[in-house]
Protein backbone atom coordinates (compact mmCIF):
# COMPACT_ATOMS: atom_id res chain seq x y z
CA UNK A 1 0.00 0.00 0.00
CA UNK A 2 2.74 2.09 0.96
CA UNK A 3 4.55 1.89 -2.56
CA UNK A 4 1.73 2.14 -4.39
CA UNK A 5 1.23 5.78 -2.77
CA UNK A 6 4.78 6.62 -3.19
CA UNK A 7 5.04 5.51 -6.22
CA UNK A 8 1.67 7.78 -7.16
CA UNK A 9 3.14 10.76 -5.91
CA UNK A 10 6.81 10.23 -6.97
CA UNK A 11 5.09 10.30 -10.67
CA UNK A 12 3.41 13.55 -9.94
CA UNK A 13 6.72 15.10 -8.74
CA UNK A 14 8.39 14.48 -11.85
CA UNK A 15 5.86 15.88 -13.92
CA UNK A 16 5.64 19.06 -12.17
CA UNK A 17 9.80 19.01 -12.44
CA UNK A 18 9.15 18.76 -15.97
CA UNK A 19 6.60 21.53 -16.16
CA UNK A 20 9.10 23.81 -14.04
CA UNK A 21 12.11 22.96 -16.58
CA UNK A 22 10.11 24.25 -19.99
CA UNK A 23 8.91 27.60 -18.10
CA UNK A 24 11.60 28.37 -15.59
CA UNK A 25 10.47 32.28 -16.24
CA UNK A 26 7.28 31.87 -14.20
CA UNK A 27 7.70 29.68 -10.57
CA UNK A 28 4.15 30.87 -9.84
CA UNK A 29 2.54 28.90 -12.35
CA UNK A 30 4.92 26.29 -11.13
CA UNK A 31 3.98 25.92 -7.58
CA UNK A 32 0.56 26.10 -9.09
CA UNK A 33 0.36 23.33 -11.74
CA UNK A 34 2.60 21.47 -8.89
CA UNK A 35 -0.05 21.68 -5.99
CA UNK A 36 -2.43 21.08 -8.17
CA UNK A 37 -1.30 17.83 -9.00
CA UNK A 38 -0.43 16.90 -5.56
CA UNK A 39 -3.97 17.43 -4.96
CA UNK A 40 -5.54 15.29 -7.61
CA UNK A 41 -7.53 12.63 -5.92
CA UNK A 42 -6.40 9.28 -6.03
CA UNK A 43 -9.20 6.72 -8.08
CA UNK A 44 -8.15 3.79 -6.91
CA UNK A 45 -9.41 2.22 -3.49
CA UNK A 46 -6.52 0.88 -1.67
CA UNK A 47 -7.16 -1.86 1.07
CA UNK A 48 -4.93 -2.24 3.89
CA UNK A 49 -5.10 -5.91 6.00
CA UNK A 50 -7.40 -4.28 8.38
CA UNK A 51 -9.70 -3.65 5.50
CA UNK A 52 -9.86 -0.05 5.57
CA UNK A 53 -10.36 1.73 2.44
CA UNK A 54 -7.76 5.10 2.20
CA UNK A 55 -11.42 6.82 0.62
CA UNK A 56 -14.04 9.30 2.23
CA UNK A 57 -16.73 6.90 0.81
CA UNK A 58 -15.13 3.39 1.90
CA UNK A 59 -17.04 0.80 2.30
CA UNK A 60 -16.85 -1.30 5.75
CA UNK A 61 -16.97 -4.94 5.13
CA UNK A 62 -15.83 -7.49 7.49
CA UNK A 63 -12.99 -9.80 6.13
CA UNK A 64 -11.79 -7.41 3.18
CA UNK A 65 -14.80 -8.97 1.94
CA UNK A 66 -14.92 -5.94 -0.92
CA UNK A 67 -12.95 -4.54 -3.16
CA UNK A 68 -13.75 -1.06 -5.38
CA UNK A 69 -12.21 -1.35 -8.57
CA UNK A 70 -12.28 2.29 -9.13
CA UNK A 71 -13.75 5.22 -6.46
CA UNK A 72 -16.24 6.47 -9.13
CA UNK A 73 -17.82 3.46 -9.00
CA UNK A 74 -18.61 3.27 -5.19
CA UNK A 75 -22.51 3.86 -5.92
CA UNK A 76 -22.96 1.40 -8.28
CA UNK A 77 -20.98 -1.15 -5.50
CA UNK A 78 -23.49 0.18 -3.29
CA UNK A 79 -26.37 -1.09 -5.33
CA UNK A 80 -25.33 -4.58 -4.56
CA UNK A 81 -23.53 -4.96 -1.43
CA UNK A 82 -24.22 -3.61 1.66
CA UNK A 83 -21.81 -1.10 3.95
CA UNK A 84 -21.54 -4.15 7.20
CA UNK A 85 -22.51 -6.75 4.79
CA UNK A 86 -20.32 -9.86 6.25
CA UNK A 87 -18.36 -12.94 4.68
CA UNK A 88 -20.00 -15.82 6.43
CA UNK A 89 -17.95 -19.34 6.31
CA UNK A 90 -20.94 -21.81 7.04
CA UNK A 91 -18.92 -25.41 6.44
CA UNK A 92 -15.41 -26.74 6.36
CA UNK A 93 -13.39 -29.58 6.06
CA UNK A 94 -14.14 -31.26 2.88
CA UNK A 95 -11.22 -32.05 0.09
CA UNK A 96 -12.20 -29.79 -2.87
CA UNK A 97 -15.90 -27.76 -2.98
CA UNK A 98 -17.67 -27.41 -6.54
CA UNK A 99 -21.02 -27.19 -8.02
CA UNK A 100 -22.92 -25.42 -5.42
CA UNK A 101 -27.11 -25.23 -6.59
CA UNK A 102 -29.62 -23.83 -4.54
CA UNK A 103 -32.67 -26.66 -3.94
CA UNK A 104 -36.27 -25.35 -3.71
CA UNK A 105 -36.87 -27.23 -0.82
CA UNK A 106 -34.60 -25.26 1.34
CA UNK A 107 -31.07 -26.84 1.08
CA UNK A 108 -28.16 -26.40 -0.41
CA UNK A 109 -26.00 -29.04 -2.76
CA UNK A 110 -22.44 -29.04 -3.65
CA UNK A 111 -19.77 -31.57 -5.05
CA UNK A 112 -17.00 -32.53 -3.18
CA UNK A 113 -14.87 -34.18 -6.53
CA UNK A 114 -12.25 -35.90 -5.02
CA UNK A 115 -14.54 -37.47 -1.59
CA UNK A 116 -16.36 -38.72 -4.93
CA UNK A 117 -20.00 -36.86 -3.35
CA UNK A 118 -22.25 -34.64 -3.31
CA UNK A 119 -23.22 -33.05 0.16
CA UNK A 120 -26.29 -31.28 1.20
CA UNK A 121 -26.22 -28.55 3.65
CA UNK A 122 -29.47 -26.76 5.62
CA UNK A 123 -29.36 -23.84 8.01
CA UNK A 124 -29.16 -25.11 11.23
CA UNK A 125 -28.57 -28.89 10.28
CA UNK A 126 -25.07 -30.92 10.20
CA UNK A 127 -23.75 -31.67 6.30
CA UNK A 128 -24.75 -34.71 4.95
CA UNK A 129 -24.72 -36.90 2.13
CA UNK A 130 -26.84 -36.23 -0.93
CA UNK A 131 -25.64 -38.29 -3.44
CA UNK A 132 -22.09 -41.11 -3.25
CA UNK A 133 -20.84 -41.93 -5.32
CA UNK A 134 -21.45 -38.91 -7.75
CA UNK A 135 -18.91 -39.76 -10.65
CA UNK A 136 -16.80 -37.37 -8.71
CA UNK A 137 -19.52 -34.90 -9.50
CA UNK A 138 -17.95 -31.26 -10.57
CA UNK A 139 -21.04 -28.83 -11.60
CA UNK A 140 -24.81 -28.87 -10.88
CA UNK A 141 -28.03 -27.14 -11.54
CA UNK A 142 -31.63 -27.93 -11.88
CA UNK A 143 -34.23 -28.33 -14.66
CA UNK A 144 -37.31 -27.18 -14.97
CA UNK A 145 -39.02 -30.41 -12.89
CA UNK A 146 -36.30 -28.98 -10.23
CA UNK A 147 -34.36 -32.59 -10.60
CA UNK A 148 -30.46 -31.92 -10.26
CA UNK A 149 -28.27 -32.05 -13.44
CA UNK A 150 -24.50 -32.84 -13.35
CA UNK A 151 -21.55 -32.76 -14.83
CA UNK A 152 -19.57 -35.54 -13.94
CA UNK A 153 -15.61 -36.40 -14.30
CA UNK A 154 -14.97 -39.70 -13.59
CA UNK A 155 -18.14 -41.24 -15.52
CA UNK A 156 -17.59 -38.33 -18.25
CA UNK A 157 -21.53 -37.95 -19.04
CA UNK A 158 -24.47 -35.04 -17.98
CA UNK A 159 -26.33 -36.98 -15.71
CA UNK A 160 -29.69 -36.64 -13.99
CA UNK A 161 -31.00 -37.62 -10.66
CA UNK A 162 -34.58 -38.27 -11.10
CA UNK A 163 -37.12 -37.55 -7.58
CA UNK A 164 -36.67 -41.17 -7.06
CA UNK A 165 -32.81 -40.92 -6.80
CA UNK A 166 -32.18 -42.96 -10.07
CA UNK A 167 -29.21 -41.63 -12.18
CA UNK A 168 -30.27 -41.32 -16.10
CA UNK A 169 -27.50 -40.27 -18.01
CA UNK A 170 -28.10 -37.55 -20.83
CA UNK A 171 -25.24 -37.26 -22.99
CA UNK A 172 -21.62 -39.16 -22.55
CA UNK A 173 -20.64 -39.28 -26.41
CA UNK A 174 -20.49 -36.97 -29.02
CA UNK A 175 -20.44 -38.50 -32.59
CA UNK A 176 -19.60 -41.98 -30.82
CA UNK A 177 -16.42 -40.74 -28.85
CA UNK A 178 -16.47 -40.21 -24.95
CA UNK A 179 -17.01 -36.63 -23.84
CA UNK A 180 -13.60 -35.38 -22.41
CA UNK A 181 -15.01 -34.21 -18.28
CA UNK A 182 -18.50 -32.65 -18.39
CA UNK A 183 -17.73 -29.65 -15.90
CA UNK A 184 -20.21 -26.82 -15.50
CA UNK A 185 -23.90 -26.28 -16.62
CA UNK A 186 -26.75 -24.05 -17.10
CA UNK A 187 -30.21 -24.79 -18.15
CA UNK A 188 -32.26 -22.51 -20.40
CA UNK A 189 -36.18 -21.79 -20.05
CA UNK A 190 -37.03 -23.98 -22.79
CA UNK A 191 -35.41 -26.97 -21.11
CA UNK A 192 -31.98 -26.92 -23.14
CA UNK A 193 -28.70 -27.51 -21.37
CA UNK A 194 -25.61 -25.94 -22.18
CA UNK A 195 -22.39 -27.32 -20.84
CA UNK A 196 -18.58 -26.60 -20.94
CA UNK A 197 -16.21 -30.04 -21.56
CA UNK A 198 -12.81 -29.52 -20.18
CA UNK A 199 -10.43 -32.55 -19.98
CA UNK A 200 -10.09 -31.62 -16.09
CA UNK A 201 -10.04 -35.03 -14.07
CA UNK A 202 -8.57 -37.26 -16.81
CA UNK A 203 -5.38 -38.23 -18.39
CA UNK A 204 -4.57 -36.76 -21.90
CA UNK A 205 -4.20 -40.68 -23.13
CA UNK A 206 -7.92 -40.79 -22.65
CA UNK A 207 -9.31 -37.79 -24.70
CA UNK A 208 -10.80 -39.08 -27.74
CA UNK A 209 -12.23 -35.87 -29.03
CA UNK A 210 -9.21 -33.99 -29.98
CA UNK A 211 -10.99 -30.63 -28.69
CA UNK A 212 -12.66 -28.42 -25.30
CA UNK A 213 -16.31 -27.85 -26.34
CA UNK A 214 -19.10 -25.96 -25.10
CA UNK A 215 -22.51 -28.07 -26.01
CA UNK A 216 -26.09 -27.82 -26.10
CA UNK A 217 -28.63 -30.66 -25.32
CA UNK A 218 -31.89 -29.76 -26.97
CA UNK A 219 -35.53 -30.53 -25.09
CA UNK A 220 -35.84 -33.91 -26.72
CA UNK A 221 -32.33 -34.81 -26.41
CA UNK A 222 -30.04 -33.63 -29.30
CA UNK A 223 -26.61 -32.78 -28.41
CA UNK A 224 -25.13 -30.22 -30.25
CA UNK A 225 -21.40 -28.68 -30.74
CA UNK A 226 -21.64 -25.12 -30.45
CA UNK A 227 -18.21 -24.13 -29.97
CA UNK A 228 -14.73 -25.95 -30.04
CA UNK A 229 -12.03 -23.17 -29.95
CA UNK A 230 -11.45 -23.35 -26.14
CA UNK A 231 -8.18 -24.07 -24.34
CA UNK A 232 -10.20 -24.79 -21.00
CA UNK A 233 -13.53 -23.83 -21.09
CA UNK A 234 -15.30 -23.88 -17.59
CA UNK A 235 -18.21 -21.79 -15.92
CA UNK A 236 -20.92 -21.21 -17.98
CA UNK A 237 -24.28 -18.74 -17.70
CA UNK A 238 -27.01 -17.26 -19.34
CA UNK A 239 -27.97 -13.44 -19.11
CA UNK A 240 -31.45 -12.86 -17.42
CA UNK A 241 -33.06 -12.60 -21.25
CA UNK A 242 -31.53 -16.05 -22.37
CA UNK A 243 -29.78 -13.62 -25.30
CA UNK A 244 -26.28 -13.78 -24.46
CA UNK A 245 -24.17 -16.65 -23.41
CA UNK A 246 -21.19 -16.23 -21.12
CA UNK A 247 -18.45 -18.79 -21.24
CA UNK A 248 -15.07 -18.53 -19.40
CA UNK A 249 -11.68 -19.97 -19.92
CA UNK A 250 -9.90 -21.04 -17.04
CA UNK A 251 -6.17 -21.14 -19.09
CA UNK A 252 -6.69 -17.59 -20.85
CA UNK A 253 -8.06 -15.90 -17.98
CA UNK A 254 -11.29 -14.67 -19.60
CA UNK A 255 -14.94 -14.42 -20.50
CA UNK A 256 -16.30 -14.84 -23.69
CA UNK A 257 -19.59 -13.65 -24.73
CA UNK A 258 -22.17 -14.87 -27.24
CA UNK A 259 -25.20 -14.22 -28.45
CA UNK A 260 -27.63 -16.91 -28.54
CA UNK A 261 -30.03 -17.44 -31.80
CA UNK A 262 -33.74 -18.44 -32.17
CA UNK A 263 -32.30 -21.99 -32.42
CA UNK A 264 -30.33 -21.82 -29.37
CA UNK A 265 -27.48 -21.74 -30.98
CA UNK A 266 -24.63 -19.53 -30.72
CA UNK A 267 -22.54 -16.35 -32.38
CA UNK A 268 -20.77 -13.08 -32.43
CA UNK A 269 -18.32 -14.39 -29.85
CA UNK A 270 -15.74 -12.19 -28.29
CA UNK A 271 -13.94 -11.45 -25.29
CA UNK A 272 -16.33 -10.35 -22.60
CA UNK A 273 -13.53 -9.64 -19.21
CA UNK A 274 -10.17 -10.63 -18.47
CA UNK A 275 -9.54 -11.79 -15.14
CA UNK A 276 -5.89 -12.09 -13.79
CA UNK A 277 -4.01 -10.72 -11.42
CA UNK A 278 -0.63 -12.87 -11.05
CA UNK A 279 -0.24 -11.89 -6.98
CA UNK A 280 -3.62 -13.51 -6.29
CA UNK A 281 -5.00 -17.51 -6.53
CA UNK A 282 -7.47 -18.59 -8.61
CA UNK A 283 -8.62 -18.40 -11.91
CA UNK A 284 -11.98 -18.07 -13.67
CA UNK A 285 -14.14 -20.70 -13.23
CA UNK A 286 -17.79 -21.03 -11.57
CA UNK A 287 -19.85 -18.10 -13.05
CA UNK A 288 -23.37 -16.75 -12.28
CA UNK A 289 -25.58 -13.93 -13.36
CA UNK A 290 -28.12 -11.65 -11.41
CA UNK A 291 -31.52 -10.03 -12.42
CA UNK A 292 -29.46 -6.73 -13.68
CA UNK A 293 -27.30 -8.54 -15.83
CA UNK A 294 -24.02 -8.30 -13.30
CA UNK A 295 -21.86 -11.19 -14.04
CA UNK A 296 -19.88 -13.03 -11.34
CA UNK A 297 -17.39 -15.26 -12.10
CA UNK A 298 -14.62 -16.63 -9.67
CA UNK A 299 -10.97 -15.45 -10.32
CA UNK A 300 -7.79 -14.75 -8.64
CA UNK A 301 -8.36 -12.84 -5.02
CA UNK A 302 -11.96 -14.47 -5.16
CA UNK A 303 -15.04 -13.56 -7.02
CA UNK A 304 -14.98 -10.74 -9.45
CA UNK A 305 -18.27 -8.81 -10.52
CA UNK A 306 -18.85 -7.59 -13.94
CA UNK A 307 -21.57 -4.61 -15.20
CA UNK A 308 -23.34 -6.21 -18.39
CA UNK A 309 -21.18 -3.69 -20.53
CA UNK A 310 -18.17 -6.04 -19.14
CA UNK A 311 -16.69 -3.43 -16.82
CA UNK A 312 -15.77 -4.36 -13.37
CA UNK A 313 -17.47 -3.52 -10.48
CA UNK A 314 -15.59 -5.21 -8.06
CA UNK A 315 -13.86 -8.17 -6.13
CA UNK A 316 -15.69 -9.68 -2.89
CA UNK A 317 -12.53 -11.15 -1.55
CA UNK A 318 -12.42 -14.86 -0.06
CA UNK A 319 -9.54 -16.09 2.31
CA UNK A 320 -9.79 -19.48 0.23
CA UNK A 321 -9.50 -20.04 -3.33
CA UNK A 322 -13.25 -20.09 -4.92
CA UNK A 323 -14.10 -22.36 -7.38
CA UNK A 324 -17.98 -21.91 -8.23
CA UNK A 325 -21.11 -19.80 -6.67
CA UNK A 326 -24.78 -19.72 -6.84
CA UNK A 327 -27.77 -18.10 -5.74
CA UNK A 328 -29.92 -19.11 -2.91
CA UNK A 329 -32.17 -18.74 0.17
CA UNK A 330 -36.01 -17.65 -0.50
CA UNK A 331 -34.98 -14.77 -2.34
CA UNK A 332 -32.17 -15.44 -3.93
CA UNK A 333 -29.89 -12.53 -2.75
CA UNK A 334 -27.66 -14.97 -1.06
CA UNK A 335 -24.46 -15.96 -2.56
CA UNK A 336 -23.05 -18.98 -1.86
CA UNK A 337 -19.35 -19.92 -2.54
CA UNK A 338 -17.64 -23.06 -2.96
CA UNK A 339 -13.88 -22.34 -1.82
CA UNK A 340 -11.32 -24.88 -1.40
CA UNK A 341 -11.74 -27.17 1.70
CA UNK A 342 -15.09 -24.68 2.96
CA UNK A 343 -18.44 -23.32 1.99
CA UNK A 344 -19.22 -19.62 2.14
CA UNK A 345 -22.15 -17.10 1.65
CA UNK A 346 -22.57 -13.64 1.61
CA UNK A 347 -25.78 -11.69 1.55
CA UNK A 348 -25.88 -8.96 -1.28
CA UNK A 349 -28.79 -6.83 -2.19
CA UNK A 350 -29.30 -7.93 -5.14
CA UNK A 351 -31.59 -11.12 -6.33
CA UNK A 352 -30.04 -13.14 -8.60
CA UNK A 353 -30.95 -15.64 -11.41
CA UNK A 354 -32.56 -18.94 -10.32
CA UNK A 355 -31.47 -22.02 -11.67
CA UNK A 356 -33.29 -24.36 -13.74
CA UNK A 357 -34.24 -21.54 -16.64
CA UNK A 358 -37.07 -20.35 -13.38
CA UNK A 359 -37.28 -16.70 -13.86
């Protein structure tokens, strides 16, 4: 913090010794132009470990749980977090946390990949198991009967667990050769899942595709290619209006948009956000969108929130790596973190997108 100050006014010294050296004939206009630049504010919110912000408009938030990208953008932070708004760790222990989806019943499920399960966790209840063994489960969501949909590694297939607890499996092949690892998912309102297919979780002897794709399986069952140009593709969501399609990439360190067609097919991609910072852990992965378009997608530092233009609003720091989110509680303002070996959640005041294409 200390350099970054120094090093901000150490450039504004300079400047005004540069000033001084092409009009040496007037030192009033120098001490001038030199206090005014001494007295340009400072955009940038800079956090201390206390988690102070050196602003006049900081915003409290136990556990440097929030962090301003840029000082003119403190309202529109405001919109969606609260000033004493708190990073809550609910659970711990577990291996590695993915695929957290919000259950309309009241609960909470997650993956833990390498325990090879899925957990379920209630307010005021002890974890337990909600599905083992899951395939060594990575993402999850819901469609629109509100049964869970998964990606899953080890059995490399989409699976769904009907309200009986029987596992039907959706898609494992595409043109007869084994999907690479079925990782993250989101399901539209007209019953179509799309799907990212990294080759996280197996050995590069068993890829028999050749590619990373991102996929669509149609109402009555079609699998479709959409996109095959990824290095990793991972999180994956849908903007409140189903017309764009966000996709990150977990080796480049970005977001890719797309807009979706009439067929639910995709175009007009391009680079949406970059997200890296090489000081911080984490990269993008888990992604979710709420009601007003914001995107958040995990990333280095923790989970990074985008304005639907693509700027960034912010970071809401986590102590542990984070490797996916979703929305949850009755009214969907509570965000939910899967992070390492723990499970978060932080109330913001905004409601976000609920899964299973339920708007």
């Amino acid at each position: 913090m200390e350099r970054a100050i120094l090093k901000y006014f150490t450039q504004a010294n300079i400047t005004s010794i540069e000033i001084n050296h092409k009009d040496k004939m007037s030192s009033i206009k120098f001490w001038i132009v030199r206090l005014t630049i001494l007295l340009i504010p400072v955009i940038t919110i800079i956090y201390n470990d206390s988690s102070k912000a050196i602003n006049n408009e900081s915003i409290i938030c136990n556990n440097n749980c929030f962090q301003s990208a840029q000082a003119s953008l403190i309202e529109n932070l405001q919109e969606i977090i609260g000033k004493d708004t708190q990073l809550e760790k609910i659970a711990e222990g577990f291996k590695f946390t993915e695929g957290p989806v919000w259950h309309p019943e009241g609960f909470l499920v997650f993956s833990d990949i390498p325990e090879n399960t899925i957990y379920q966790w209630q307010p005021n209840q002890e974890v337990k198991v909600f599905r083992r063994p899951s395939g060594n489960a990575n993402g999850n969501t819901l469609d629109l009967q509100g049964r869970l949909i998964t990606g899953e590694h080890s059995n490399r297939r989409v699976s769904r667990t009907e309200k009986d607890g029987k596992i039907v499996t959706l898609v494992d092949k595409y043109n007869g050769k084994r999907l690479n690892s079925p990782n993250d998912l989101v399901v539209k309102s007209d019953g179509s899942i799309y799907f990212t297919d990294p080759p996280f979780g197996i050995k590069s002897e068993q890829e028999e595709l050749g590619f990373y794709g991102v996929y669509r399986i149609s109402p009555d069952g079609k699998l479709t290619l959409l996109v095959d140009y990824f290095v990793r593709p991972n999180g994956i969501a849908l903007s409140p209006d189903e017309t764009k399609l966000y996709v990150n990439d977990s080796e480049k360190g970005h977001i890719r948009i797309f807009d979706v067609k009439s067929d639910g097919t995709l175009e007009n991609g391009k680079i949406f956000a970059e997200l890296k910072d090489p000081n911080k852990q984490g990269v993008p992965d888990g992604m979710k969108v709420d009601l007003e378009g914001n995107v958040y997608s995990t990333g280095p530092g923790g989970v990074w929130v985008f304005s639907p233009s693509g700027k960034l609003l912010g970071i809401i720091s986590v102590p542990e790596k984070v490797a996916n989110l979703a929305w949850g509680n009755d009214d969907y303002k509570t965000l939910y973190l899967t992070a390492s070996k723990s499970l978060y959640r932080i109330t913001l005041k905004v409601t976000g997108v609920r899964p299973g294409g339920i708007r």
